[in-house]
Protein backbone atom coordinates (compact mmCIF):
# COMPACT_ATOMS: atom_id res chain seq x y z
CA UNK A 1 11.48 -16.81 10.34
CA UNK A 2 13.44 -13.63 8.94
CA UNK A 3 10.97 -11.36 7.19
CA UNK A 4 11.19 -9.85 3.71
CA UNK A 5 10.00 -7.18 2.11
CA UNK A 6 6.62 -7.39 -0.07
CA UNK A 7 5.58 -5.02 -3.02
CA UNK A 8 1.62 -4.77 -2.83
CA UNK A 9 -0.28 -3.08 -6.04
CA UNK A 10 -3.62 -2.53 -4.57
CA UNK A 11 -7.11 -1.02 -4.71
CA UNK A 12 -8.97 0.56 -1.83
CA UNK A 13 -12.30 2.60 -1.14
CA UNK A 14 -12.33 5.46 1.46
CA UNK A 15 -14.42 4.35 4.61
CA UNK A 16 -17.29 6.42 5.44
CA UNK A 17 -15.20 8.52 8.17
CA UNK A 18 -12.75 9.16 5.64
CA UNK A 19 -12.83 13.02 5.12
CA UNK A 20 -11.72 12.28 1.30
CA UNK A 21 -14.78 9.87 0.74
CA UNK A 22 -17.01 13.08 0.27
CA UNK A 23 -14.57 13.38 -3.02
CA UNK A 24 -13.32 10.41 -4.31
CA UNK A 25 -14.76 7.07 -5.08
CA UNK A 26 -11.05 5.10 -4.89
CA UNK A 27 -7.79 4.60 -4.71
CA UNK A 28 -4.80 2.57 -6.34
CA UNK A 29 -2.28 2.07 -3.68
CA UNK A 30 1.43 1.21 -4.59
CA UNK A 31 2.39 -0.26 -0.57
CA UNK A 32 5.90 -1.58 1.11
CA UNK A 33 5.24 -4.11 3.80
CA UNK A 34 7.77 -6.51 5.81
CA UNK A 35 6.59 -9.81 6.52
CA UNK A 36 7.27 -13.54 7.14
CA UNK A 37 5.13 -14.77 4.04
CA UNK A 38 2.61 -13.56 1.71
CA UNK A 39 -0.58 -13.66 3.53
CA UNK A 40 0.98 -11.70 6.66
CA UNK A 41 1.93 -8.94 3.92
CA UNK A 42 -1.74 -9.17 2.70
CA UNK A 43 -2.73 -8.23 6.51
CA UNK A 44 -0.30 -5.82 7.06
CA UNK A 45 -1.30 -3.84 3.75
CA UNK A 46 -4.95 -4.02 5.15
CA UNK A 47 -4.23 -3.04 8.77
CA UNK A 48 -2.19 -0.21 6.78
CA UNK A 49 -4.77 0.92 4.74
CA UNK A 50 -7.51 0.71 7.50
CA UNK A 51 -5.40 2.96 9.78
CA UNK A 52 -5.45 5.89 6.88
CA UNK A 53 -8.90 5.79 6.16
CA UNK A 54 -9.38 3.12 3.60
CA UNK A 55 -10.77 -0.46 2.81
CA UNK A 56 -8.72 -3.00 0.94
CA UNK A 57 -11.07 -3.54 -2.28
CA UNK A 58 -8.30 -5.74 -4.21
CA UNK A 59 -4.80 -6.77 -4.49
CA UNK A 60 -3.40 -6.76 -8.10
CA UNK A 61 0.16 -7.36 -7.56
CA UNK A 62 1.69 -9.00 -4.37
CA UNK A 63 5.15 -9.95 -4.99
CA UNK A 64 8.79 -9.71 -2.78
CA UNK A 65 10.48 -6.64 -3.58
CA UNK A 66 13.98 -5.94 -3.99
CA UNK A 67 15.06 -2.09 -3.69
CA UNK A 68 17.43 -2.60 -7.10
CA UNK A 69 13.81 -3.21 -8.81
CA UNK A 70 12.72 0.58 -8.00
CA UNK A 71 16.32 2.38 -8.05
CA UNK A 72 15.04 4.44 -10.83
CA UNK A 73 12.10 6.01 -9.45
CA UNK A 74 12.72 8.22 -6.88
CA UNK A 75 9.19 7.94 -5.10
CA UNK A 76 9.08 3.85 -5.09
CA UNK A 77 12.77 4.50 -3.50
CA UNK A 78 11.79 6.49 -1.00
CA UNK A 79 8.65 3.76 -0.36
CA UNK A 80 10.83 1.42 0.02
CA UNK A 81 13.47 2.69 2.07
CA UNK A 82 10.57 4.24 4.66
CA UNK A 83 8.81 0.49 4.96
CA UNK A 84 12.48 -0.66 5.73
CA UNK A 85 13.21 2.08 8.46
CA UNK A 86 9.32 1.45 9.84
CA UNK A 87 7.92 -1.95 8.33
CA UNK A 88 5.59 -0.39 6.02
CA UNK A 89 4.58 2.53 3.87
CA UNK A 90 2.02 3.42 1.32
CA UNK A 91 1.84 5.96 -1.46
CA UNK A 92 -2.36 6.31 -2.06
CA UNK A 93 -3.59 7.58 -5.60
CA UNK A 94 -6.77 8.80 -5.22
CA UNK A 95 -9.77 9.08 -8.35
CA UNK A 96 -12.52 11.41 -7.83
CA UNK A 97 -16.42 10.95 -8.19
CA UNK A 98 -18.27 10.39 -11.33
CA UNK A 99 -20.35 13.07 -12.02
């Protein structure tokens, strides 16, 4: 089976060893992933995540992705084309503490 290329919207908490969990509570994580179905995406977003530092907390969009979709915004673009060139890639928006 060929694989495609999935569009996560997700939501992640910094592990404990994660030097930016001393500053920030979360994250909302925009990801590119290439996979056979929808469930290996899923696992490659969370390996993906895990690897930088974070815990998968909740996926709000999972969806194939087409580059025409994101021709308009240059950092999606540049998402996209990177998970093409490496099988995955991740831009991570972080929120700080509560006070």
């Amino acid at each position: 089976m060929e694989q495609e290329m999935y569009y996560g919207m997700l939501t992640a908490r910094p592990c404990a060893d994660n030097p930016e969990a001393a500053e920030c509570d979360g994250a909302y994580v925009n990801c590119f992933v290439r996979a056979e179905d929808p469930a290996e995406a899923k696992e490659r977003a969370k390996a993906l995540l895990a690897a930088e530092g974070w815990e998968l907390t909740e996926v709000r969009t999972l969806r194939r992705a087409q580059r025409e979709r994101y021709a308009q915004d240059p950092e999606m673009s540049r998402c996209y084309d990177e998970a093409l060139e490496y099988g995955e890639s991740a831009v991570i928006y972080t929120w700080e503490k509560e006070e």
